[in-house]
Protein backbone atom coordinates (compact mmCIF):
# COMPACT_ATOMS: atom_id res chain seq x y z
CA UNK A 1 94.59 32.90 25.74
CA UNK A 2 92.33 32.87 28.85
CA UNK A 3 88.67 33.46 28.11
CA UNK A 4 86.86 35.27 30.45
CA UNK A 5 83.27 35.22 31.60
CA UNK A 6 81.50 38.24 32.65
CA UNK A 7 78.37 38.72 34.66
CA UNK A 8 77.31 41.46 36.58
CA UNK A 9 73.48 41.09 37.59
CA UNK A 10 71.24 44.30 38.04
CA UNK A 11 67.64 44.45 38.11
CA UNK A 12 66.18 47.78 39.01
CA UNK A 13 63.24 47.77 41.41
CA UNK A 14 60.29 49.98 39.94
CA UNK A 15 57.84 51.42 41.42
CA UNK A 16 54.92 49.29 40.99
CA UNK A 17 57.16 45.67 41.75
CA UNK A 18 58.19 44.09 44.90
CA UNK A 19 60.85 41.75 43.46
CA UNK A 20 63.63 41.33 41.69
CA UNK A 21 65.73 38.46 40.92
CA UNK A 22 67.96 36.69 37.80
CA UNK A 23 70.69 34.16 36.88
CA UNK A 24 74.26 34.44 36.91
CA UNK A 25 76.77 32.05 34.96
CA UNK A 26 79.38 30.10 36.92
CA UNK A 27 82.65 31.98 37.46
CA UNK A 28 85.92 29.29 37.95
CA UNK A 29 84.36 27.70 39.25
CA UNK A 30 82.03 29.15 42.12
CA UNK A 31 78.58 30.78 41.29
CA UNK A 32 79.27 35.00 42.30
CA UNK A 33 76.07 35.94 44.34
CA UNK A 34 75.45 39.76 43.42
CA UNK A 35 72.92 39.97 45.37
CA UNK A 36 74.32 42.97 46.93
CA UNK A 37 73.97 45.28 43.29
CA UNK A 38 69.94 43.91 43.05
CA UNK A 39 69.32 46.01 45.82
CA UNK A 40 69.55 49.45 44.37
CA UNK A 41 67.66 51.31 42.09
CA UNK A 42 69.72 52.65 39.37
CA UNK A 43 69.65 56.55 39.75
CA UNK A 44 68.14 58.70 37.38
CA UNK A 45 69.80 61.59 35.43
CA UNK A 46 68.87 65.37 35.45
CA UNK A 47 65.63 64.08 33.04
CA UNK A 48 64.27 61.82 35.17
CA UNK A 49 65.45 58.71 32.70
CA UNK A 50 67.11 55.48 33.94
CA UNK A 51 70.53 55.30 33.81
CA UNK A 52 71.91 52.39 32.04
CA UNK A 53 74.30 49.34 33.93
CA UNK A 54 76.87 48.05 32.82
CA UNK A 55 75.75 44.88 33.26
CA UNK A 56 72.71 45.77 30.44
CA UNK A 57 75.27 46.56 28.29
CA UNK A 58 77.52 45.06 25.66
CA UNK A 59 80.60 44.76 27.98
CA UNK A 60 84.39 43.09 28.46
CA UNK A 61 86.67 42.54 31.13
CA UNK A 62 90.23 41.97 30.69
CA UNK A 63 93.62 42.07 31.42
CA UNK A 64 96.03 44.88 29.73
CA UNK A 65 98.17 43.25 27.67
CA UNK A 66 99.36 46.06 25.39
CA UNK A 67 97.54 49.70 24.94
CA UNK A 68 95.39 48.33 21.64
CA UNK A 69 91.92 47.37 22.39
CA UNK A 70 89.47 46.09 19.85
CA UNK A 71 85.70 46.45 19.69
CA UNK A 72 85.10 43.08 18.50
CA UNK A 73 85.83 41.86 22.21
CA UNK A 74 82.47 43.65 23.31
CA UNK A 75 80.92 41.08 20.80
CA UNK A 76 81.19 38.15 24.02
CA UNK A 77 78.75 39.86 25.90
CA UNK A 78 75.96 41.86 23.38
CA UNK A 79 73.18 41.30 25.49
CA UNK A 80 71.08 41.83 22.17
CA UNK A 81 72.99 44.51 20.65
CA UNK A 82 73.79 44.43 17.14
CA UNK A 83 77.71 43.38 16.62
CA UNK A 84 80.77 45.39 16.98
CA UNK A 85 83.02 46.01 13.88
CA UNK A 86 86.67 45.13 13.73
CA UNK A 87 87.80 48.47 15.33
CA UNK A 88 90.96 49.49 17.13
CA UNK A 89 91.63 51.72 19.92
CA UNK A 90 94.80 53.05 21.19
CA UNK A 91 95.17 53.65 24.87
CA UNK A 92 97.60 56.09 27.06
CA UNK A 93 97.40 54.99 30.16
CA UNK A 94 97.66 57.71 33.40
CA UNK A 95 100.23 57.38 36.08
CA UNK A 96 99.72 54.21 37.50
CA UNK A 97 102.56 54.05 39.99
CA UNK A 98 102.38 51.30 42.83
CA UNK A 99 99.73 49.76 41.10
CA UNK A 100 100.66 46.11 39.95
CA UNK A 101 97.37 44.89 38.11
CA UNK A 102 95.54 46.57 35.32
CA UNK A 103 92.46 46.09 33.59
CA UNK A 104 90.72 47.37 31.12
CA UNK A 105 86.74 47.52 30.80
CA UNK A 106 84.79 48.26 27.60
CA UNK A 107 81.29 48.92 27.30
CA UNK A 108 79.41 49.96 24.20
CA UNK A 109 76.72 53.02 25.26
CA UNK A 110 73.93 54.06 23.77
CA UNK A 111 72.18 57.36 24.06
CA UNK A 112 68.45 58.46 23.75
CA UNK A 113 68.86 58.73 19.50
CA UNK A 114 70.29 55.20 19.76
CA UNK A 115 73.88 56.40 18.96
CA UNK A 116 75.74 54.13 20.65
CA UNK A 117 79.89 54.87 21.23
CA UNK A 118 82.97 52.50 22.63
CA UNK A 119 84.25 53.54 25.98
CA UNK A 120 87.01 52.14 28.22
CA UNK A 121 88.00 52.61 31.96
CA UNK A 122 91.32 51.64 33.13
CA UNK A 123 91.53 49.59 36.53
CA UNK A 124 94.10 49.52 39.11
CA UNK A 125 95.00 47.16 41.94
CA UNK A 126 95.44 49.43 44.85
CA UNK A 127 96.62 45.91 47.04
CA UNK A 128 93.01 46.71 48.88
CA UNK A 129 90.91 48.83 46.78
CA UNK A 130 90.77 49.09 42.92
CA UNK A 131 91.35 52.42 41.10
CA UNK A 132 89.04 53.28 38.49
CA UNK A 133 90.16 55.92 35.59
CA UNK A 134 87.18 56.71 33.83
CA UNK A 135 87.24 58.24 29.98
CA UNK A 136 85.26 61.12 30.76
CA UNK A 137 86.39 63.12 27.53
CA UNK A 138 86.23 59.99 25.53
CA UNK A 139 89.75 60.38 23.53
CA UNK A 140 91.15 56.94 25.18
CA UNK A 141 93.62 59.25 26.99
CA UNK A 142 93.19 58.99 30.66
CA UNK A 143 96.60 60.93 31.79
CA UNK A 144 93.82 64.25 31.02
CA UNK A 145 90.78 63.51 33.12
CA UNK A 146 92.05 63.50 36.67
CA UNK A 147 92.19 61.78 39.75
CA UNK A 148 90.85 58.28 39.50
CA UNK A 149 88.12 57.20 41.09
CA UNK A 150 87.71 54.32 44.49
CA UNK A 151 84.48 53.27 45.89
CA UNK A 152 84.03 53.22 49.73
CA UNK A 153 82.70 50.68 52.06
CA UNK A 154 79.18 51.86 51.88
CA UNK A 155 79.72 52.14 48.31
CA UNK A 156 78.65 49.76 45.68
CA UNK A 157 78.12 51.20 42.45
CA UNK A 158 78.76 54.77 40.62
CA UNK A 159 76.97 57.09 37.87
CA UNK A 160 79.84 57.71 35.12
CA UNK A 161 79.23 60.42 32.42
CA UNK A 162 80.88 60.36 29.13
CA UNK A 163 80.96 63.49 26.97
CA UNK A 164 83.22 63.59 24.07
CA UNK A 165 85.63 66.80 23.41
CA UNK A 166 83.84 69.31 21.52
CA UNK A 167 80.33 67.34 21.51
CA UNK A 168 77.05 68.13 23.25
CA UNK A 169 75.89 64.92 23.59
CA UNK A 170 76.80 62.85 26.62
CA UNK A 171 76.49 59.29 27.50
CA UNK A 172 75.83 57.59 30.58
CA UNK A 173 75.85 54.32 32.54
CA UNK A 174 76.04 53.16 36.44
CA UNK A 175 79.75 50.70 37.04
CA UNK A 176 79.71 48.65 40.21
CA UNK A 177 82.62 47.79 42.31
CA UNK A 178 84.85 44.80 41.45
CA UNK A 179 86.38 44.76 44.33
CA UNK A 180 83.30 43.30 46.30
CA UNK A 181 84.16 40.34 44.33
CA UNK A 182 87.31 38.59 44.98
CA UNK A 183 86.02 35.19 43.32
CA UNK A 184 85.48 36.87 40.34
CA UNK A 185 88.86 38.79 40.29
CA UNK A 186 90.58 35.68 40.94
CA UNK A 187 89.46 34.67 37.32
CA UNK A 188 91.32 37.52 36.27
CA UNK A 189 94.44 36.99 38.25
CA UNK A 190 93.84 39.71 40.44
CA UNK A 191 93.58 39.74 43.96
CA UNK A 192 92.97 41.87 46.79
CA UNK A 193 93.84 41.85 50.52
CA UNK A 194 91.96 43.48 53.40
CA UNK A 195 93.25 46.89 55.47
CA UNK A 196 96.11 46.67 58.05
CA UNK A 197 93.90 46.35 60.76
CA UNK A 198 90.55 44.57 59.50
CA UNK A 199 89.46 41.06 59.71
CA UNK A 200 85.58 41.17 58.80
CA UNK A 201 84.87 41.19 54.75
CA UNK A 202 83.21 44.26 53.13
CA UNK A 203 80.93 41.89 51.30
CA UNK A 204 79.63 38.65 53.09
CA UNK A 205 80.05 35.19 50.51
CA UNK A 206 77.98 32.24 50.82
CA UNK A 207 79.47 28.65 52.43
CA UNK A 208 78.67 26.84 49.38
CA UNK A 209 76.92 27.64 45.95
CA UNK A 210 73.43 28.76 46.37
CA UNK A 211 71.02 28.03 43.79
CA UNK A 212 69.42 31.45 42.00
CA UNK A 213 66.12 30.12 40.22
CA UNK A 214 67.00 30.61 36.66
CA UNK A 215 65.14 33.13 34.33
CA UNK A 216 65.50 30.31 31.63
CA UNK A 217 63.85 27.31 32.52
CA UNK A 218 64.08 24.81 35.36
CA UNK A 219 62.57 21.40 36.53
CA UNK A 220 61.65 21.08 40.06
CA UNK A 221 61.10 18.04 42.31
CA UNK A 222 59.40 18.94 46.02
CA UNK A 223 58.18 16.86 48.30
CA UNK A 224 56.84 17.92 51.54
CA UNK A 225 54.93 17.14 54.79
CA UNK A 226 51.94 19.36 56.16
CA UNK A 227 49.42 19.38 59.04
CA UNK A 228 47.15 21.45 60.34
CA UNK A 229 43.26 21.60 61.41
CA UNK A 230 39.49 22.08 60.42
CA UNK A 231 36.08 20.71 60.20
CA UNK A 232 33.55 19.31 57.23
CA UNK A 233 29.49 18.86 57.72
CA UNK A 234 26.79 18.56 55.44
CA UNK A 235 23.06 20.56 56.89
CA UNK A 236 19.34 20.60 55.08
CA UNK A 237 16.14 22.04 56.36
CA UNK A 238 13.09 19.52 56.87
CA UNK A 239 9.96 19.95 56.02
CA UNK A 240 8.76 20.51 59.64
CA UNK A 241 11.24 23.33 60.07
CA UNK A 242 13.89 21.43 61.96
CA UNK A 243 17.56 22.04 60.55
CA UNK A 244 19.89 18.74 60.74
CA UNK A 245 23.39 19.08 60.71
CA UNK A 246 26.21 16.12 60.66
CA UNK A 247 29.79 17.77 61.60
CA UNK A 248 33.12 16.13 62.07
CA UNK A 249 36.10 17.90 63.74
CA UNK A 250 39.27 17.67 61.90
CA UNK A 251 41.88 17.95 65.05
CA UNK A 252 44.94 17.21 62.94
CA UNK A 253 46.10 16.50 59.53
CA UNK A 254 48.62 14.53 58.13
CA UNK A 255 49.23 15.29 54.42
CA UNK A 256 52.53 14.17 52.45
CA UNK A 257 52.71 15.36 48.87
CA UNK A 258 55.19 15.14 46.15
CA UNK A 259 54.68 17.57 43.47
CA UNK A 260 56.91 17.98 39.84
CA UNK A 261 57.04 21.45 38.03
CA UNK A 262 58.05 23.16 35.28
CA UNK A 263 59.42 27.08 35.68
CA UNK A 264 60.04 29.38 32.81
CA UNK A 265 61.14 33.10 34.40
CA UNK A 266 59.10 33.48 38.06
CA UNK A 267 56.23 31.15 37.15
CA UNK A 268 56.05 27.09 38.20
CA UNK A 269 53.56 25.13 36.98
CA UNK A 270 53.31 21.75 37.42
CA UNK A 271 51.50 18.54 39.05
CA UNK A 272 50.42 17.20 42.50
CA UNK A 273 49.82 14.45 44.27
CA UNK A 274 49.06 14.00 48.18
CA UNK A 275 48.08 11.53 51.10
CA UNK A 276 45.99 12.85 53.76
CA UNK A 277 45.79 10.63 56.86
CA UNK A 278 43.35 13.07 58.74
CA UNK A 279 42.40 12.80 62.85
CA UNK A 280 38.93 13.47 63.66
CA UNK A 281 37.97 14.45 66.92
CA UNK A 282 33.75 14.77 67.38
CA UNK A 283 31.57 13.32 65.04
CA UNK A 284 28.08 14.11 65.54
CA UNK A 285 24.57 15.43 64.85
CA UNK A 286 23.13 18.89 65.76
CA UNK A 287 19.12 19.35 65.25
CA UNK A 288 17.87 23.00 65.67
CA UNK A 289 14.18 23.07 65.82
CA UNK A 290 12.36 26.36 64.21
CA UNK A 291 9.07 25.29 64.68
CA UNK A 292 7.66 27.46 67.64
CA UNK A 293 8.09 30.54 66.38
CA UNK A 294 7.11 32.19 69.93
CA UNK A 295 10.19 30.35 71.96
CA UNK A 296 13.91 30.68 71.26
CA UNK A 297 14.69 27.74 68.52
CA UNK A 298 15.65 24.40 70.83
CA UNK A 299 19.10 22.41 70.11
CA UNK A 300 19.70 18.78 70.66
CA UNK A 301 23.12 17.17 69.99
CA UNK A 302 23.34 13.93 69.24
CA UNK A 303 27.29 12.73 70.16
CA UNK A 304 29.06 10.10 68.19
CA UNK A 305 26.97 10.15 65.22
CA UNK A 306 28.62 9.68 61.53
CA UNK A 307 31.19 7.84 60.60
CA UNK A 308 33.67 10.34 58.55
CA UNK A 309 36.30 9.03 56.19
CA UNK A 310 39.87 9.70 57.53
CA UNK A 311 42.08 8.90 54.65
CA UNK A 312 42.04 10.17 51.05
CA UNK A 313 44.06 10.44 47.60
CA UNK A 314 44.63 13.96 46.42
CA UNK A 315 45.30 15.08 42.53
CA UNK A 316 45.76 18.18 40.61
CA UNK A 317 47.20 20.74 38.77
CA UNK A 318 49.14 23.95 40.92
CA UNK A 319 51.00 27.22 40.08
CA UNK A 320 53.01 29.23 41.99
CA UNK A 321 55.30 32.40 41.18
CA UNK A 322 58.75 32.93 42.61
CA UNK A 323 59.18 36.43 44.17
CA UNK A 324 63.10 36.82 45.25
CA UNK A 325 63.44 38.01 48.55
CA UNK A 326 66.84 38.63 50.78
CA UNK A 327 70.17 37.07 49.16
CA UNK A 328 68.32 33.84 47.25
CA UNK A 329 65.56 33.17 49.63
CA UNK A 330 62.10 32.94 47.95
CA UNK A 331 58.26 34.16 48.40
CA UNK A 332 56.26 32.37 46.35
CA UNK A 333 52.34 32.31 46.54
CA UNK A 334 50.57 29.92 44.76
CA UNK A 335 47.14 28.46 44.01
CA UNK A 336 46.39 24.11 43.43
CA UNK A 337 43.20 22.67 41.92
CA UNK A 338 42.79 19.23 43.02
CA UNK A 339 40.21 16.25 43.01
CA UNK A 340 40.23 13.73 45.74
CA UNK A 341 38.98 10.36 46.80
CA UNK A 342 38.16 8.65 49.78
CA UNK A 343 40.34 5.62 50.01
CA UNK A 344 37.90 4.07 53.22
CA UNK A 345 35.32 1.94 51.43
CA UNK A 346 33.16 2.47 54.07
CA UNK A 347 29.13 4.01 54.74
CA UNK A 348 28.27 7.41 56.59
CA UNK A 349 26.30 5.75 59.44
CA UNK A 350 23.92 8.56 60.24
CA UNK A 351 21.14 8.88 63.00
CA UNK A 352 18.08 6.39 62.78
CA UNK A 353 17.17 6.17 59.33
CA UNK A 354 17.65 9.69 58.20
CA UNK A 355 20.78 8.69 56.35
CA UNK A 356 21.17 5.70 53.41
CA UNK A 357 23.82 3.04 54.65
CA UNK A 358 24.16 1.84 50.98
CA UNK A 359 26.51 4.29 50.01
CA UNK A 360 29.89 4.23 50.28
CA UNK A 361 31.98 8.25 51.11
CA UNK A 362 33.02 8.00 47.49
CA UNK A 363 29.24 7.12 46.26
CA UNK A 364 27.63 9.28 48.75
CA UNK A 365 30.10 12.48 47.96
CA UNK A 366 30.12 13.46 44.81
CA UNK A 367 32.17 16.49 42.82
CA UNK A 368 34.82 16.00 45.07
CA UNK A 369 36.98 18.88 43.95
CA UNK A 370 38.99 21.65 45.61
CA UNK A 371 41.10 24.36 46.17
CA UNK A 372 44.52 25.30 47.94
CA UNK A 373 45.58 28.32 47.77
CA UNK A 374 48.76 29.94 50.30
CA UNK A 375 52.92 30.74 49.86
CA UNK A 376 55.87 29.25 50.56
CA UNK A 377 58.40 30.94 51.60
CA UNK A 378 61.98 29.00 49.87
CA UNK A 379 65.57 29.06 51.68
CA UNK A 380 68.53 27.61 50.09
CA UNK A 381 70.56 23.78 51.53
CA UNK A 382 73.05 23.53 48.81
CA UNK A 383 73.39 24.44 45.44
CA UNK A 384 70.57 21.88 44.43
CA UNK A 385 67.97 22.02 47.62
CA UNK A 386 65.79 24.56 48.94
CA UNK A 387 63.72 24.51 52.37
CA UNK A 388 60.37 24.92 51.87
CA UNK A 389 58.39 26.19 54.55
CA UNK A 390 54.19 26.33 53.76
CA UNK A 391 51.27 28.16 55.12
CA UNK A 392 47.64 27.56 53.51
CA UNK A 393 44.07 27.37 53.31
CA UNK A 394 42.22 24.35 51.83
CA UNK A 395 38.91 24.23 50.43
CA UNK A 396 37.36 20.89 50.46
CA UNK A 397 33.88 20.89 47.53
CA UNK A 398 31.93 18.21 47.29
CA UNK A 399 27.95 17.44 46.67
CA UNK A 400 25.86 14.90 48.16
CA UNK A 401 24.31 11.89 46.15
CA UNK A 402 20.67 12.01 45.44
CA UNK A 403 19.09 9.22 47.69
CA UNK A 404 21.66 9.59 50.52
CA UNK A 405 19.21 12.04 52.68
CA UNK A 406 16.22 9.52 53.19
CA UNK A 407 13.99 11.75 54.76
CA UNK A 408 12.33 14.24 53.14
CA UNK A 409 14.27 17.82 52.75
CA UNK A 410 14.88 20.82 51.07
CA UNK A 411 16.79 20.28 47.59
CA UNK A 412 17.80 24.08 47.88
CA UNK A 413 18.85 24.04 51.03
CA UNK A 414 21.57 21.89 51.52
CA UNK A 415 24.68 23.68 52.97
CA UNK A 416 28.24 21.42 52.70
CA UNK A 417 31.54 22.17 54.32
CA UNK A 418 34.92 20.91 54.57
CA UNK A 419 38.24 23.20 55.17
CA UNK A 420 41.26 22.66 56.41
CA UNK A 421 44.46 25.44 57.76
CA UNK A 422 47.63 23.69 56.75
CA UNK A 423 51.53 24.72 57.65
CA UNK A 424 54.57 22.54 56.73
CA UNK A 425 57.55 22.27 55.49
CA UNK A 426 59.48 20.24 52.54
CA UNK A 427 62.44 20.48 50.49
CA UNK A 428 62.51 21.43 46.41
CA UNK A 429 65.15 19.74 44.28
CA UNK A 430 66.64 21.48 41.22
CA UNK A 431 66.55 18.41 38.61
CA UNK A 432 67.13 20.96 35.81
CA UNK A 433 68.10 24.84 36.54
CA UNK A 434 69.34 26.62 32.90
CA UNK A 435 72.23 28.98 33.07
CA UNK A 436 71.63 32.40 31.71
CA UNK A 437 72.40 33.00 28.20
CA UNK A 438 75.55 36.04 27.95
CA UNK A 439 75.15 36.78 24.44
CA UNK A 440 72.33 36.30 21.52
CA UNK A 441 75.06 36.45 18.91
CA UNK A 442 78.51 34.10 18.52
CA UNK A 443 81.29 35.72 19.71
CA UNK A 444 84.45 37.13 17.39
CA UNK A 445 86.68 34.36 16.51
CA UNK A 446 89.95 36.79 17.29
CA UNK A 447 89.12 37.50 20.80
CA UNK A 448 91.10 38.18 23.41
């Protein structure tokens, strides 16, 4: 017999989050994007209490092959429930006229005591609509409980209440259309066509199979190019109350990086490494004099003083969080700790003899260590690639040697600087990306 897959994604939005986003198992054999349920917040009932989906719930989809139904089918699907016993239902179905294709959809509900009951809804295949016959008086009769119910175009999902003949206890859960998803009907052998009359789909489908970030676990390759702008200097006071200050324009930046990650749920964390290949524009030395305190301070500059490295090796640690935006685009802000070092084996070259020429950039600046902190924002190529585009802020430390200042100077007053604005853009490889998990227990061996 034909086993079929369910998965109907819904993750309510609460009040206090901005995202929502999950994992959906491949349905023969395209991935369903149900991106469209995500968007809604599940409505509450008269008590203010969240409504149950379907898709939260120990549920089956099938075909009606005769009017017994077992509860051992729910049993594919648990979703953490405890398992269903061997028990059969018998079903009399309503007038169904014209309608070719039936289903049948369990779900096992619980209530607020954690009773939990078996209901069923019979489905019809009205050609361009389905019709849904819900069990509202829960005797597995639906010829008593009315019309059946269609959703509309700007319709997507429905509250159904089940209250059982001569109880006062009801049960509730929100059902989404099927019909918004032909791929996934087609597993089922059922298939819809549009209205005399209409070309457009209700639903738009993506041109190939997007990747959703798993909630599992997933390994991710990216490798990207950024640029951008800034400036670094290093100023002390002297003793004669003259302030000295060497300054390098950063005009452009060249920085490729390649990075490797680990992601369990919405958080990445992972490793870095990165070539900047920097342009400097004006290098040179600014000397404010404080000395008449009667006369605004005077300013010399001093052009084409210094000699700043261009080129360095980047290395470090980063973590960023995955915030699912429209369909599966991605926000994701994130935060890199990094050491660097200069790769020019070259001395400062400062003015006269205020500066040693004996050190080299990575003698003279020490604790080279930084930060990088921005978000990406992640678009989807193909089912394995995602554009990357970047915007952020990096914050260059470092400390200068002891000895490197000749000239006598204020310890305590040393000020050091070295920031850069960076925007890019790369690409992000899914090398591993876990399918959700349907069920925490095995499924019945008698099903369907």
């Amino acid at each position: 017999m034909k086993k079929i897959i369910l998965c109907l994604g819904f993750i309510a939005f609460s009040f206090s989050k901005i995202y929502a986003q999950t994992t959906f198992p491949i349905i023969k054999p395209q991935q369903v994007d149900l991106y469209e349920y995500n968007k809604y917040k599940l409505m509450p009932d008269n008590q203010g209490t969240e409504v149950k989906s379907m898709s939260e719930l120990p549920n089956a989809i099938f075909r009606y092959r005769n009017n017994t139904i077992n509860a051992s089918l729910l049993n594919r699907n648990l979703m953490g429930a405890a398992p269903f016993q061997n028990e059969s239902y018998q079903l009399k179905l309503p007038n169904m006229t014209a309608m070719p294709d039936t289903l049948v959809m369990m779900v096992g509900i619980p209530n607020e005591e954690g009773e939990r009951i078996v209901s069923a809804v019979v489905i019809g295949n009205l050609r361009d609509r389905l019709a849904y016959f819900v069990d509202a008086n829960h005797n597995f009769d639906f010829s008593d409980d009315g019309d059946f119910m269609v959703f509309n175009e700007k319709e997507t999902f429905s509250k159904v209440s089940i209250q059982p003949e001569g109880s006062e206890k009801s049960w509730e859960y929100t059902i989404f259309d099927l019909g918004l998803e032909k791929e996934y009907l087609k597993g089922l052998d059922i298939y819809l066509v549009e209205p005399a009359g209409k070309t457009k789909k209700r639903s738009s489908e993506p041109k190939y199979q997007v990747p959703i970030l798993s909630m599992g676990s997933r390994l991710n390759l990216q490798v990207a190019f950024t640029t951008g702008s800034g400036d670094m200097y290093f100023a002390y006071d002297t003793p004669d109350n003259k302030n000295k200050k060497y300054s390098a324009a950063i005009d452009a930046v060249s920085r490729f990086s390649a990075s490797l990650s680990y992601a369990f749920r919405n958080l990445n964390v992972g490793i870095n490494l990165a070539l900047d290949a920097n342009q400097l524009g004006r290098e040179e030395q600014y000397l404010t004099d404080f000395s008449d305190t009667e006369k605004p301070p005077e300013k010399v500059t001093h052009y084409n003083i210094g000699n700043w490295s261009r080129t360095r090796f980047m290395y470090g640690l980063f973590a960023e969080y995955d915030i699912r935006l429209i369909r599966n685009s991605y926000l994701s802000p994130y935060f890199h700790l990094f050491k660097y070092n200069h790769l020019r084996n070259e001395t400062f070259s400062g003015y006269a003899n205020e500066i040693s020429e004996e050190f080299t950039f990575n003698e003279a600046f020490i604790n080279r260590v930084g930060q990088q902190f921005g978000a990406k924002i992640k678009l989807p190529m193909s089912e394995k690639v995602l554009v990357v585009l970047d915007i952020g802020y990096t914050k260059n430390g470092f400390d200068l040697k002891e000895g490197f200042i000749q000239e006598a100077h204020d310890t305590d007053n040393i000020a050091v600087n070295y920031h850069t604005f960076n925007y890019g853009v790369g690409c992000q490889f899914l090398l591993f990306n876990k399918k959700a998990m349907l069920s925490k227990v095995r499924p019945a061996e008698d099903e369907y």
